[in-house]
PDB file of N, CA and C in Angstrom:
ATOM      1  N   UNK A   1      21.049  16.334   9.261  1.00  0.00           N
ATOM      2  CA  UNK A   1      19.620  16.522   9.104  1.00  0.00           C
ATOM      3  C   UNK A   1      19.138  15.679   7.934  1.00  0.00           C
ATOM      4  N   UNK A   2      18.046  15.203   8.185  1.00  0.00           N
ATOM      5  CA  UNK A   2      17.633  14.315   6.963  1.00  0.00           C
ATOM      6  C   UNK A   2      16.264  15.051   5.976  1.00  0.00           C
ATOM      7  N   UNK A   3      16.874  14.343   5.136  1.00  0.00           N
ATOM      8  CA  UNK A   3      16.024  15.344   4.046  1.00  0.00           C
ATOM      9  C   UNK A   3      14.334  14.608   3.806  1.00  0.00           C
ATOM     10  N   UNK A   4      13.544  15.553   3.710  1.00  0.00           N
ATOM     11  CA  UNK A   4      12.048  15.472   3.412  1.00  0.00           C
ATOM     12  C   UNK A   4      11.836  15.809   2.666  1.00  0.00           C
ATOM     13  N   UNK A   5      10.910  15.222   1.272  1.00  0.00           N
ATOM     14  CA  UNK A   5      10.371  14.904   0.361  1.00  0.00           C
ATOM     15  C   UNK A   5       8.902  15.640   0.190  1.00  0.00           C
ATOM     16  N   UNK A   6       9.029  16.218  -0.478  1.00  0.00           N
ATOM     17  CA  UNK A   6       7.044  16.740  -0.241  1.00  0.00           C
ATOM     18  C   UNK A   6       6.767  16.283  -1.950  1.00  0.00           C
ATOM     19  N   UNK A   7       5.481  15.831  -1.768  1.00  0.00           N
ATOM     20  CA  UNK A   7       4.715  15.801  -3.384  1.00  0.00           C
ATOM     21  C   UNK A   7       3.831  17.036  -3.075  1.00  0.00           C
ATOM     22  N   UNK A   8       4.678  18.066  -4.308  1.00  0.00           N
ATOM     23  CA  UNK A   8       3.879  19.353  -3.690  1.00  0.00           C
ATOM     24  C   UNK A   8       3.150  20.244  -5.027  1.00  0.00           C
ATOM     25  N   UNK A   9       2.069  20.574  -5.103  1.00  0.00           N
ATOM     26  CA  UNK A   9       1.073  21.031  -5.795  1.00  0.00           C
ATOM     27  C   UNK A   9       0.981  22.832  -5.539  1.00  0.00           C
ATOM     28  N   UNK A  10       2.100  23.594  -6.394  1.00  0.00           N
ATOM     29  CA  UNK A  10       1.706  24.814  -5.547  1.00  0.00           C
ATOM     30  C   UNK A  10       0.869  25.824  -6.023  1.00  0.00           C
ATOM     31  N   UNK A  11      -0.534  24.870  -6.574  1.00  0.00           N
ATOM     32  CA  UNK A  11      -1.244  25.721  -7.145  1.00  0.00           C
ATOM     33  C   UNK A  11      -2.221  25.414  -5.260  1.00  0.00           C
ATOM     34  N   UNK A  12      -1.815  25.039  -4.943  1.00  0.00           N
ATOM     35  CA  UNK A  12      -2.829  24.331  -3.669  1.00  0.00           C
ATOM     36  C   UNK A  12      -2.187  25.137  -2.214  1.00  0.00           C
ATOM     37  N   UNK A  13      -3.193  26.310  -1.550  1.00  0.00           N
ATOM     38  CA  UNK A  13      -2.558  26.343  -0.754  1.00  0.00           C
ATOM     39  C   UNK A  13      -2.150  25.732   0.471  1.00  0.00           C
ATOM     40  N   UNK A  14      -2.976  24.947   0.885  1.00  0.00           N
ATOM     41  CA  UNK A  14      -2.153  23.530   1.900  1.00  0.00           C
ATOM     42  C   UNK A  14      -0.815  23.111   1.279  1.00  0.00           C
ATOM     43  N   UNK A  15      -0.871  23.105   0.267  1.00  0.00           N
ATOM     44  CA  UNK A  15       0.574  22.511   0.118  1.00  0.00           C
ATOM     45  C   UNK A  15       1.393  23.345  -0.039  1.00  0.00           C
ATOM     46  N   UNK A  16       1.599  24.783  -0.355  1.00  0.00           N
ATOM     47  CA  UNK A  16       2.407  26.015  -0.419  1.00  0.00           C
ATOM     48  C   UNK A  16       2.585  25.776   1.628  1.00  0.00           C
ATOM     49  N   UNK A  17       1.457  26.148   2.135  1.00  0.00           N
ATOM     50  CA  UNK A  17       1.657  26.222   3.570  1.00  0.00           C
ATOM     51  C   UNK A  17       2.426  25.371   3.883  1.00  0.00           C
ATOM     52  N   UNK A  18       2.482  23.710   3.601  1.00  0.00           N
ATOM     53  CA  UNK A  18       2.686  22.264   3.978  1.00  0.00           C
ATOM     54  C   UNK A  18       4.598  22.826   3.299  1.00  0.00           C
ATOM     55  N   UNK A  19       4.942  23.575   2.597  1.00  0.00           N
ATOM     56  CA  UNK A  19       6.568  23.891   1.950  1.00  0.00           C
ATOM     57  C   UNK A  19       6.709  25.286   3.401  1.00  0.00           C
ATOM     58  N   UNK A  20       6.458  25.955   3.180  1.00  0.00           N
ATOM     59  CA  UNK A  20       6.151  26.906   3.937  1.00  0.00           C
ATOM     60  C   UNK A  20       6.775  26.563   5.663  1.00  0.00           C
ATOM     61  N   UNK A  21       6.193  25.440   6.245  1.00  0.00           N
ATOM     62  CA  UNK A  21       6.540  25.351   7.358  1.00  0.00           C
ATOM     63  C   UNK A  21       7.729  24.429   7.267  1.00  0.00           C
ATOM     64  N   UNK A  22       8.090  23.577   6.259  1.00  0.00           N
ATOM     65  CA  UNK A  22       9.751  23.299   6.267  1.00  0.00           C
ATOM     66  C   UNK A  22      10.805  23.848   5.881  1.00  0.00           C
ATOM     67  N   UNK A  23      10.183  24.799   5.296  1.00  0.00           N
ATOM     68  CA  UNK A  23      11.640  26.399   5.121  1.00  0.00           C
ATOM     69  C   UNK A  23      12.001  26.845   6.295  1.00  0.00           C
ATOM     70  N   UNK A  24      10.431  26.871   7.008  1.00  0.00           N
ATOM     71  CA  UNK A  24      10.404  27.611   8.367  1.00  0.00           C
ATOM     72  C   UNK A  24      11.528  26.985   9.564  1.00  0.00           C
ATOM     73  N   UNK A  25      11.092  25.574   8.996  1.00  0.00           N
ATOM     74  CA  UNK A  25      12.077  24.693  10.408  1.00  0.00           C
ATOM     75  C   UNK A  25      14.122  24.488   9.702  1.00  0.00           C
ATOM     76  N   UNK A  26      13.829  25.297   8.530  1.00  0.00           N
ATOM     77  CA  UNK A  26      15.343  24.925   7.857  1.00  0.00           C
ATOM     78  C   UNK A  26      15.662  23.226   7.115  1.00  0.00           C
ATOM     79  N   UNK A  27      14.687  22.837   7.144  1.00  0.00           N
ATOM     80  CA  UNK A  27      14.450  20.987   6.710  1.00  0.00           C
ATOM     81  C   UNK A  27      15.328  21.705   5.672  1.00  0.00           C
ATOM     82  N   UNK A  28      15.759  19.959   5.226  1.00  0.00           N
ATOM     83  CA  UNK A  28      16.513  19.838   3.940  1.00  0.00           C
ATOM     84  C   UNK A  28      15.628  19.522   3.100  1.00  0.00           C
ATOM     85  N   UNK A  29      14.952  20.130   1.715  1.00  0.00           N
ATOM     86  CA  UNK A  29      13.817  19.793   1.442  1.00  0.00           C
ATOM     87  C   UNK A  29      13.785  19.351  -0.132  1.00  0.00           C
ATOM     88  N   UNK A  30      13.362  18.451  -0.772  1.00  0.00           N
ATOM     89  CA  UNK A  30      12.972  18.166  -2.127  1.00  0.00           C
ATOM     90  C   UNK A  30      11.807  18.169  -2.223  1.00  0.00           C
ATOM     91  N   UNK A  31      11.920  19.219  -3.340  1.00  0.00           N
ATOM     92  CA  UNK A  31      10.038  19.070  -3.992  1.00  0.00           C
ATOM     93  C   UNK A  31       9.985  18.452  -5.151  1.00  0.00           C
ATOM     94  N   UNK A  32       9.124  17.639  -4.902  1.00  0.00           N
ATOM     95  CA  UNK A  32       8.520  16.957  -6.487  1.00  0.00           C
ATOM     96  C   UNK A  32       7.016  17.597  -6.451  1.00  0.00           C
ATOM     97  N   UNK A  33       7.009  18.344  -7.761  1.00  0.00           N
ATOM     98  CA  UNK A  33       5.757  19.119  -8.244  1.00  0.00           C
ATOM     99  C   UNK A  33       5.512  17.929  -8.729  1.00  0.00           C
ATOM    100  N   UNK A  34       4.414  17.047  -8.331  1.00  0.00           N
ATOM    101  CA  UNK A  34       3.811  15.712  -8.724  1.00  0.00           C
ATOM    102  C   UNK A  34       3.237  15.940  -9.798  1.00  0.00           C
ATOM    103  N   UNK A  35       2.373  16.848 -10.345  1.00  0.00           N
ATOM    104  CA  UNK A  35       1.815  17.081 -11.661  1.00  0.00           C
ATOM    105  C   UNK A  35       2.605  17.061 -12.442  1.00  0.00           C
ATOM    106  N   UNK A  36       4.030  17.671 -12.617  1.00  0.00           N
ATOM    107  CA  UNK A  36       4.734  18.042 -14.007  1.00  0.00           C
ATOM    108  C   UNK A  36       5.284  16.691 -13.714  1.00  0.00           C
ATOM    109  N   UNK A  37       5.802  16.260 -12.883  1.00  0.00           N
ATOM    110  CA  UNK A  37       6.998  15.319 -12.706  1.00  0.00           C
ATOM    111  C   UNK A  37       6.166  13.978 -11.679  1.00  0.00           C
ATOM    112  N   UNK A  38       5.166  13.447 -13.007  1.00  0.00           N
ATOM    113  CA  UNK A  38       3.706  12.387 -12.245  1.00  0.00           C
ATOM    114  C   UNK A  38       5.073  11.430 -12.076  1.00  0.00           C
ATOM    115  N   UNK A  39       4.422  10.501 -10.332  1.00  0.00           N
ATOM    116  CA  UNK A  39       4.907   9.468  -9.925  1.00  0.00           C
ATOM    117  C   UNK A  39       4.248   8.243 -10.260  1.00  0.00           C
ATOM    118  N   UNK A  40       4.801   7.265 -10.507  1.00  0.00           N
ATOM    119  CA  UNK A  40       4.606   5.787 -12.014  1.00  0.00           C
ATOM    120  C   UNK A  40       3.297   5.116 -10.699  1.00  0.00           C
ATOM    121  N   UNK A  41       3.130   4.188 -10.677  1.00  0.00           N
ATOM    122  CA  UNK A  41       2.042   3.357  -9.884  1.00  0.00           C
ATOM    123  C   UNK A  41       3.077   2.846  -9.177  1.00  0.00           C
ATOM    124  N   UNK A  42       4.745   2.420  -9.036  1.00  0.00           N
ATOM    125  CA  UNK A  42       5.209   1.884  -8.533  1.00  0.00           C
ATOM    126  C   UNK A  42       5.804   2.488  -7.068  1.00  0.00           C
ATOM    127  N   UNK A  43       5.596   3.574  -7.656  1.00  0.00           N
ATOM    128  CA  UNK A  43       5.803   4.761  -6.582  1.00  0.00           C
ATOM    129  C   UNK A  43       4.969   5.237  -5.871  1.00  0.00           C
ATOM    130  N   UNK A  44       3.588   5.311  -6.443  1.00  0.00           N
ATOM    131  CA  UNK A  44       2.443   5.315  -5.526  1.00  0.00           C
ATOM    132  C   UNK A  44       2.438   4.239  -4.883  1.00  0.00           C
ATOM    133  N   UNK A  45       2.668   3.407  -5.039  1.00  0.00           N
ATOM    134  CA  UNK A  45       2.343   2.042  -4.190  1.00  0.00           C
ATOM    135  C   UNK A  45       3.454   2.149  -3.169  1.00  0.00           C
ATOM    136  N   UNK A  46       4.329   2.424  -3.222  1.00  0.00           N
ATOM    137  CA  UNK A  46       5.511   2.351  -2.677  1.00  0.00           C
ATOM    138  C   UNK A  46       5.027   3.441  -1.327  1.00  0.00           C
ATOM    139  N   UNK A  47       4.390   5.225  -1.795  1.00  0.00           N
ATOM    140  CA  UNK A  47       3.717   5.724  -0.896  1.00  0.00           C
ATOM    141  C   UNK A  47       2.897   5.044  -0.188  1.00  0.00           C
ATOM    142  N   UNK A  48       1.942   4.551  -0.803  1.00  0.00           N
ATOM    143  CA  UNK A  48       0.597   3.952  -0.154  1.00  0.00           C
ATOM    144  C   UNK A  48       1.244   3.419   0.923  1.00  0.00           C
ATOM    145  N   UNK A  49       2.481   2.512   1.258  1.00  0.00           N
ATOM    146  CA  UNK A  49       2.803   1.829   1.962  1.00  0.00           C
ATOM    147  C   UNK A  49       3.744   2.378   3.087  1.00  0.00           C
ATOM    148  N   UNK A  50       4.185   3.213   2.643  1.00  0.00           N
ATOM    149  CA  UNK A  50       4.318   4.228   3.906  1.00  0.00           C
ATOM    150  C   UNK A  50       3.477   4.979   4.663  1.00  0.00           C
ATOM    151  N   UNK A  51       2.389   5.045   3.755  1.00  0.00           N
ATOM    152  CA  UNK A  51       0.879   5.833   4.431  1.00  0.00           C
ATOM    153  C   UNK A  51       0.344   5.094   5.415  1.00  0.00           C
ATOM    154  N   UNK A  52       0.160   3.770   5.051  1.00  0.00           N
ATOM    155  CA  UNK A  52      -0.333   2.966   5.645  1.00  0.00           C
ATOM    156  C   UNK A  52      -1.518   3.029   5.279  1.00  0.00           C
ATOM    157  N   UNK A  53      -2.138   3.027   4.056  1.00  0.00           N
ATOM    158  CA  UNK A  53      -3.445   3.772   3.571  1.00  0.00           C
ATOM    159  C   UNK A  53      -3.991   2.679   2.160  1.00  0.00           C
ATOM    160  N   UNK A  54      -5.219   2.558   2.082  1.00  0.00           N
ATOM    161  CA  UNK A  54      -5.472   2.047   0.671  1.00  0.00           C
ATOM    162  C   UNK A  54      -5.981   3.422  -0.365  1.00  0.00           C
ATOM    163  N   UNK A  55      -5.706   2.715  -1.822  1.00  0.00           N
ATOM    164  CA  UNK A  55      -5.618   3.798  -2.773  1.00  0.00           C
ATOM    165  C   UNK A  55      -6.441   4.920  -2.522  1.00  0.00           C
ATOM    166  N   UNK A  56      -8.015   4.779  -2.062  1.00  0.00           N
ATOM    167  CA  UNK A  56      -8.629   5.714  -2.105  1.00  0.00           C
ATOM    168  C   UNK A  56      -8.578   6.432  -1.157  1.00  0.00           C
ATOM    169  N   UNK A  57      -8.018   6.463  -0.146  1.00  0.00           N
ATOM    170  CA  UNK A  57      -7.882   7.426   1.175  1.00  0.00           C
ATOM    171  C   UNK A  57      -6.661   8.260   0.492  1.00  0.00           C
ATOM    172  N   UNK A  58      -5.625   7.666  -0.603  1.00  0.00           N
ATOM    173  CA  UNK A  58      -4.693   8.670  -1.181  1.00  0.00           C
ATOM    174  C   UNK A  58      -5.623   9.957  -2.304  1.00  0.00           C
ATOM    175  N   UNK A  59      -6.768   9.435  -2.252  1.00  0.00           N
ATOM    176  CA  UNK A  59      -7.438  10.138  -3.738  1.00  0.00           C
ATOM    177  C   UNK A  59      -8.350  11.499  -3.397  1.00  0.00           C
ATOM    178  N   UNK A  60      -8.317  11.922  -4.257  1.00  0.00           N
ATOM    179  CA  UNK A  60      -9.031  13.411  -4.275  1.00  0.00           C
ATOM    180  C   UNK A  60     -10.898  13.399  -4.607  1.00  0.00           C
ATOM    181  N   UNK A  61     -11.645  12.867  -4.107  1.00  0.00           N
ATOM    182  CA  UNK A  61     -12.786  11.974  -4.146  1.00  0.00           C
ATOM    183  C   UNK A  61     -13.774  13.114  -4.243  1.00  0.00           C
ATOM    184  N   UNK A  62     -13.465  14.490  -3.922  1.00  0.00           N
ATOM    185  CA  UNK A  62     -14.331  15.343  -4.742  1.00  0.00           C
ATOM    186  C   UNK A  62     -13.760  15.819  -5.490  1.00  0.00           C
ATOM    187  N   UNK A  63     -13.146  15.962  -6.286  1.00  0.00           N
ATOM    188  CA  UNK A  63     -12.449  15.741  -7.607  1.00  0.00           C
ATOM    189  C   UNK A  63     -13.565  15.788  -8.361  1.00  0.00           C
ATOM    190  N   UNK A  64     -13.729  16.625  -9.543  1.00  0.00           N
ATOM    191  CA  UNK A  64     -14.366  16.290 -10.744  1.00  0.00           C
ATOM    192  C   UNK A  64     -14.004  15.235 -11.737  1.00  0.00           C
ATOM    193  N   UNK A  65     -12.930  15.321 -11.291  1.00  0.00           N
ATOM    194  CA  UNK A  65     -12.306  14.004 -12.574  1.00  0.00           C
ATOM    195  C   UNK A  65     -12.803  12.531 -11.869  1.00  0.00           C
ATOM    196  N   UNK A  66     -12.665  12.788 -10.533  1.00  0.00           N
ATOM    197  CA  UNK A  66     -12.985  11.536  -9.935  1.00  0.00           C
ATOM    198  C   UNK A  66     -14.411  11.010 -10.306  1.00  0.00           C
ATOM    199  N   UNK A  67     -15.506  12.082 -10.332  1.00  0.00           N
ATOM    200  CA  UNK A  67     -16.456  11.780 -10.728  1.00  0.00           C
ATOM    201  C   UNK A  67     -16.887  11.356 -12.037  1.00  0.00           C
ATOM    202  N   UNK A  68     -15.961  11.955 -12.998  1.00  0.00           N
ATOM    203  CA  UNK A  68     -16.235  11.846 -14.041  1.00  0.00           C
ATOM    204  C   UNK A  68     -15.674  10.354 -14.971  1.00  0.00           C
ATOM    205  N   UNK A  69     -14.617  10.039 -14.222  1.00  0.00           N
ATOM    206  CA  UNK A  69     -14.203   8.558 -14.470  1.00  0.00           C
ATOM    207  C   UNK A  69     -14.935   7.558 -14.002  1.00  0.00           C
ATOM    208  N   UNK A  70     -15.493   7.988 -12.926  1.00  0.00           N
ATOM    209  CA  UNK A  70     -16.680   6.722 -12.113  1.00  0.00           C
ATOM    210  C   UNK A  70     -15.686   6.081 -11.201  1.00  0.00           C
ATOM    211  N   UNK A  71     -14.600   6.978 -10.924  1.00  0.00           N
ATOM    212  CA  UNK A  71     -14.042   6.037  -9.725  1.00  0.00           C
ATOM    213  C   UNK A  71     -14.774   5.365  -8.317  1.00  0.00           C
ATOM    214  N   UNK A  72     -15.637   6.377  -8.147  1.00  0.00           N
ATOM    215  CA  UNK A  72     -16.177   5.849  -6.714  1.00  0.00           C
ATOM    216  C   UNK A  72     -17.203   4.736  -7.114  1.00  0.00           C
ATOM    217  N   UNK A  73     -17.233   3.700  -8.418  1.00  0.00           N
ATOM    218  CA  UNK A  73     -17.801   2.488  -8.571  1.00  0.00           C
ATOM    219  C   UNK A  73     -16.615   1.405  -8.662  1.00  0.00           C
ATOM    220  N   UNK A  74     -15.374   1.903  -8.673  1.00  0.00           N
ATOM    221  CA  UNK A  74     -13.771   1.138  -8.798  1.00  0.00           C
ATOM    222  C   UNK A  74     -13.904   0.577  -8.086  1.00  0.00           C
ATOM    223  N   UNK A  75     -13.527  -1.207  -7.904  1.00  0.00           N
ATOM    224  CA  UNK A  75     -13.183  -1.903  -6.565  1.00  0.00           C
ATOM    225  C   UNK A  75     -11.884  -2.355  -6.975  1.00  0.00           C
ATOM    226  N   UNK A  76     -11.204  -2.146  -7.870  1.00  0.00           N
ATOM    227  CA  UNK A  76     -10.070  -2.606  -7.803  1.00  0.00           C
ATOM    228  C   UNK A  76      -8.768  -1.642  -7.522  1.00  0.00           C
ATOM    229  N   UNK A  77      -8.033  -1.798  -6.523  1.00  0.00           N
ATOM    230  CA  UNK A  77      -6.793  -1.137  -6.112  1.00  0.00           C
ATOM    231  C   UNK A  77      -6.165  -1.233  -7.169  1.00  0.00           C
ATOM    232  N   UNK A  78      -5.579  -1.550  -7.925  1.00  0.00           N
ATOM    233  CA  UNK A  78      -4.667  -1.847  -8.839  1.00  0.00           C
ATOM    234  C   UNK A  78      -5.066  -0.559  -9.956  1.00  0.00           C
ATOM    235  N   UNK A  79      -6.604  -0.450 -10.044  1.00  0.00           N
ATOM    236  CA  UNK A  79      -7.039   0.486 -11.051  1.00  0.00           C
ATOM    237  C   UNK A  79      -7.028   1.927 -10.605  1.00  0.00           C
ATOM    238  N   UNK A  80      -6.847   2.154  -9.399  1.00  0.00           N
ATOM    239  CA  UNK A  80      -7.343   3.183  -8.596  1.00  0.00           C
ATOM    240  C   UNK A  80      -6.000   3.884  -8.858  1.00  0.00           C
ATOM    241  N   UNK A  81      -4.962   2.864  -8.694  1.00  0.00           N
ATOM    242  CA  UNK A  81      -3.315   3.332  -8.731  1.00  0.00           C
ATOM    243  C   UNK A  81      -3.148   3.784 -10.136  1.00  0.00           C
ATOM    244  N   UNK A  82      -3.807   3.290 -11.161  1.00  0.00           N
ATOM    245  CA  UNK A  82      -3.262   3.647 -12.380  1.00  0.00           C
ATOM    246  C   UNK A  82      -4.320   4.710 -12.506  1.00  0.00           C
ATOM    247  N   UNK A  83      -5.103   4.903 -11.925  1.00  0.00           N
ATOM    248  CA  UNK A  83      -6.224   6.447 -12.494  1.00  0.00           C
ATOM    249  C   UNK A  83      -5.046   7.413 -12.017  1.00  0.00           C
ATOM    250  N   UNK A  84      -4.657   7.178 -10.233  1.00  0.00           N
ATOM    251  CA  UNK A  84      -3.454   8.399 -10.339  1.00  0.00           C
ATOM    252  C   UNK A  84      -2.689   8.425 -11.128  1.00  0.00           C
ATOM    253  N   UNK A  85      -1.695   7.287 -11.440  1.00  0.00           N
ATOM    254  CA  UNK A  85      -0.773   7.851 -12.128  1.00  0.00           C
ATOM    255  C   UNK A  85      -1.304   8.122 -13.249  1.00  0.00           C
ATOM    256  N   UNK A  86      -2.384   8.287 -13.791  1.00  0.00           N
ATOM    257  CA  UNK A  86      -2.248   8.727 -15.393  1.00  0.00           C
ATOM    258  C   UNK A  86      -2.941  10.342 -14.937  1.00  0.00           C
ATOM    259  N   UNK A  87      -3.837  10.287 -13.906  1.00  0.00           N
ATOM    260  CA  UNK A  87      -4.242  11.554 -13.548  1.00  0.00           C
ATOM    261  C   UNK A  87      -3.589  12.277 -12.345  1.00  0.00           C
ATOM    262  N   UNK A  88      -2.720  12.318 -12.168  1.00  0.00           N
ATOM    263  CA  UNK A  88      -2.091  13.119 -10.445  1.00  0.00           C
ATOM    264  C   UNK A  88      -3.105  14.079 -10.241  1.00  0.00           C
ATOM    265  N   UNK A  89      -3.261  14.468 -11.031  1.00  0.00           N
ATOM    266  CA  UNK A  89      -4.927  15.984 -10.386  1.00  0.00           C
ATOM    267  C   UNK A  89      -5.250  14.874  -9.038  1.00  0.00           C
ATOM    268  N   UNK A  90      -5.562  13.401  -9.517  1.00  0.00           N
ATOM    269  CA  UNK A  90      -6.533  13.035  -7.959  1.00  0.00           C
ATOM    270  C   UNK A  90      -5.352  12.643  -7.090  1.00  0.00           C
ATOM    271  N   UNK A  91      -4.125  12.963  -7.031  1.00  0.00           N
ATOM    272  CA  UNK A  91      -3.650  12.581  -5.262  1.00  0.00           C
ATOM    273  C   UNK A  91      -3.491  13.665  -4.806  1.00  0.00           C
ATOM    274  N   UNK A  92      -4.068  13.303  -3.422  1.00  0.00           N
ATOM    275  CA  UNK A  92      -4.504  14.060  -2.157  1.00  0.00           C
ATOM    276  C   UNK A  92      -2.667  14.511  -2.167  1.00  0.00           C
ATOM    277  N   UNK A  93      -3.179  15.862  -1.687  1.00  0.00           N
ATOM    278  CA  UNK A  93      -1.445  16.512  -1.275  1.00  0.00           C
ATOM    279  C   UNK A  93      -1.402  17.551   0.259  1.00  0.00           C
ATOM    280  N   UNK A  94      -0.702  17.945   0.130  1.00  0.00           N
ATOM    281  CA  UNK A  94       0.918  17.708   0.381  1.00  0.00           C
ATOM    282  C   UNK A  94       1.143  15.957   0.725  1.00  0.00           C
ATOM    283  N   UNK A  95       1.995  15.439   0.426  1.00  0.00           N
ATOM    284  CA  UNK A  95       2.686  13.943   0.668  1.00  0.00           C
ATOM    285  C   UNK A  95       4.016  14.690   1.318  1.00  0.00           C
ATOM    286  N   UNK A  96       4.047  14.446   2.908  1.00  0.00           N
ATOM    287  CA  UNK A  96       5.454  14.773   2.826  1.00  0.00           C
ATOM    288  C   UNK A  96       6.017  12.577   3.316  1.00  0.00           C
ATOM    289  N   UNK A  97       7.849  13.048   3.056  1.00  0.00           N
ATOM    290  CA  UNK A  97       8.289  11.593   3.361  1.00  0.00           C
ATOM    291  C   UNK A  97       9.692  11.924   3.661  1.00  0.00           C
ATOM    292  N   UNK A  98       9.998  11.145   5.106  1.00  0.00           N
ATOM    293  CA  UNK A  98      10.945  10.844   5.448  1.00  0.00           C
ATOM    294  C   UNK A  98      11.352   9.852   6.236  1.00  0.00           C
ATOM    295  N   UNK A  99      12.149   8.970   6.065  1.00  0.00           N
ATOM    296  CA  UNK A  99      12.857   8.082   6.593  1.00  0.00           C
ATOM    297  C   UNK A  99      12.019   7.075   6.850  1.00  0.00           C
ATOM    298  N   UNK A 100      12.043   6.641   5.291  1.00  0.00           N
ATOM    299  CA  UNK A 100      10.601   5.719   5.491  1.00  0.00           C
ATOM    300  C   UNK A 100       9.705   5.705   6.286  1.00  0.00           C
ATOM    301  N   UNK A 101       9.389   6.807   6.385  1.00  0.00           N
ATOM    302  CA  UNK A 101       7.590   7.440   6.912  1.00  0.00           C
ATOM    303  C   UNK A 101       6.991   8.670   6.413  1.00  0.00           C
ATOM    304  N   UNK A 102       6.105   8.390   5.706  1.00  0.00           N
ATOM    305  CA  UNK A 102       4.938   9.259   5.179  1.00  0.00           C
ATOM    306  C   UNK A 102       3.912   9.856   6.166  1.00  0.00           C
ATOM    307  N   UNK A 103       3.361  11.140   5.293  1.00  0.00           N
ATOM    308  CA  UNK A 103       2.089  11.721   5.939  1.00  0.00           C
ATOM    309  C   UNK A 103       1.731  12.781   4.721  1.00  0.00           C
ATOM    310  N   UNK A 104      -0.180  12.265   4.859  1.00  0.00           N
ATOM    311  CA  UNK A 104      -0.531  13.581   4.099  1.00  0.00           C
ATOM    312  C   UNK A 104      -0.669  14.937   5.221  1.00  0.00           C
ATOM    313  N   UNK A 105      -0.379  15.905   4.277  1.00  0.00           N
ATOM    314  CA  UNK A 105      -0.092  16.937   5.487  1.00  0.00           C
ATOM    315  C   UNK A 105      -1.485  17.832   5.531  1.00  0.00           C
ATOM    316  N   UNK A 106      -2.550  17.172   5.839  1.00  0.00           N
ATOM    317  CA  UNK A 106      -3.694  18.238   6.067  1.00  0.00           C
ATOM    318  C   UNK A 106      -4.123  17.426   7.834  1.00  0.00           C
ATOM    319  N   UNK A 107      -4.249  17.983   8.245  1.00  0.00           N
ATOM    320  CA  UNK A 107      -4.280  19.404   8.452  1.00  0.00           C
ATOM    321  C   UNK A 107      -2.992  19.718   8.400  1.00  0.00           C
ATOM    322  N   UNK A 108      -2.334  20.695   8.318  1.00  0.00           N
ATOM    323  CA  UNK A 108      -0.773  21.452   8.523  1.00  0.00           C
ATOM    324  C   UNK A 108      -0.648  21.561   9.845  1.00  0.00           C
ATOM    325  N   UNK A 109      -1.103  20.810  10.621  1.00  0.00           N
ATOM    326  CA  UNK A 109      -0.689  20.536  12.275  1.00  0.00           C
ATOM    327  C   UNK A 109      -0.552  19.397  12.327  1.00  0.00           C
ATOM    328  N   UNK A 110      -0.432  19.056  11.497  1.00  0.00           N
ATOM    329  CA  UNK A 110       0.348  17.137  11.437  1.00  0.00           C
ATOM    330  C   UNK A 110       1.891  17.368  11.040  1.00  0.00           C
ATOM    331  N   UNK A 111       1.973  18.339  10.240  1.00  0.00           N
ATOM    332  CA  UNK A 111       3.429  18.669  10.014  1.00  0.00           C
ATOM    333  C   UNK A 111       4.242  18.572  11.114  1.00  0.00           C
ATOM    334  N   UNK A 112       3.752  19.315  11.988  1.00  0.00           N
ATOM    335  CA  UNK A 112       4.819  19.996  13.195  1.00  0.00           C
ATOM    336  C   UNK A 112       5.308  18.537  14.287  1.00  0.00           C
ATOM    337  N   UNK A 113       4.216  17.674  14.063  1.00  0.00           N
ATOM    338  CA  UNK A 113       4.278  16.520  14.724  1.00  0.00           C
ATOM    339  C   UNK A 113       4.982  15.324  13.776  1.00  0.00           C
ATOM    340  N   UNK A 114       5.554  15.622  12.584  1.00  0.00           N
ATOM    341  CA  UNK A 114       5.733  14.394  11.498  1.00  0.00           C
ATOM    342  C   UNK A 114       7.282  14.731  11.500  1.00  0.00           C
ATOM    343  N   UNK A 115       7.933  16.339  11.648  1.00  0.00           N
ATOM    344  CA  UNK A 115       8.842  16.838  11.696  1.00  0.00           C
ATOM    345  C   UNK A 115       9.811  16.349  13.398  1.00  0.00           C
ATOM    346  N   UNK A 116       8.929  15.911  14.114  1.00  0.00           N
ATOM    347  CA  UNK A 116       9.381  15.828  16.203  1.00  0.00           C
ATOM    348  C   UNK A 116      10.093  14.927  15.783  1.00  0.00           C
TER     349      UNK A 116
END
């Protein structure tokens, strides 16, 4: 069985649910609590590219912080990556990853299909 990766926030319940249904299926599972244990920009990027996604579709865009930095006037990717990593509050979560393929897990019926 191969092991899945969640960037998991468990103050968030999508992402408690998003852990929740890979206990359920017995997955082999690593959690990285992304807040305590923030991932560098090299690693976001590294996600992004399994997402198949640009920075801001990874970002938390009603976010207060988001607002309050003025991200949504950002055109540069490069900057967008370093607001997460210095702020993880703005990436969008659950991140689950396996076998070089990503998914954010909202809805939690993407799970069941990311897991097939």
């Amino acid at each position: 069985m191969n092991k899945i990766t969640i960037w998991h926030n468990p103050q968030c319940s999508k992402s408690r649910a998003a852990l929740e249904i890979l206990e359920q299926t017995n997955s082999k599972v690593e959690v990285i609590k992304y807040l305590e244990a923030t991932p560098n920009e090299q690693e976001i990027k590294d996600v992004l590219k399994l997402l198949n996604i640009l920075p801001r579709d990874l970002m938390r865009t009603n976010e207060e912080l988001y607002k309050e930095l003025k991200l949504q006037e950002e055109t540069s990717n490069d900057a967008l990556i370093s607001a997460m990593a210095e702020n993880p509050k703005l990436i969008e979560r659950p991140i689950l990853i396996k076998n070089g393929c990503a998914i954010i897990g909202r809805p939690t019926e993407r799970i069941a299909e990311f897991l097939a």
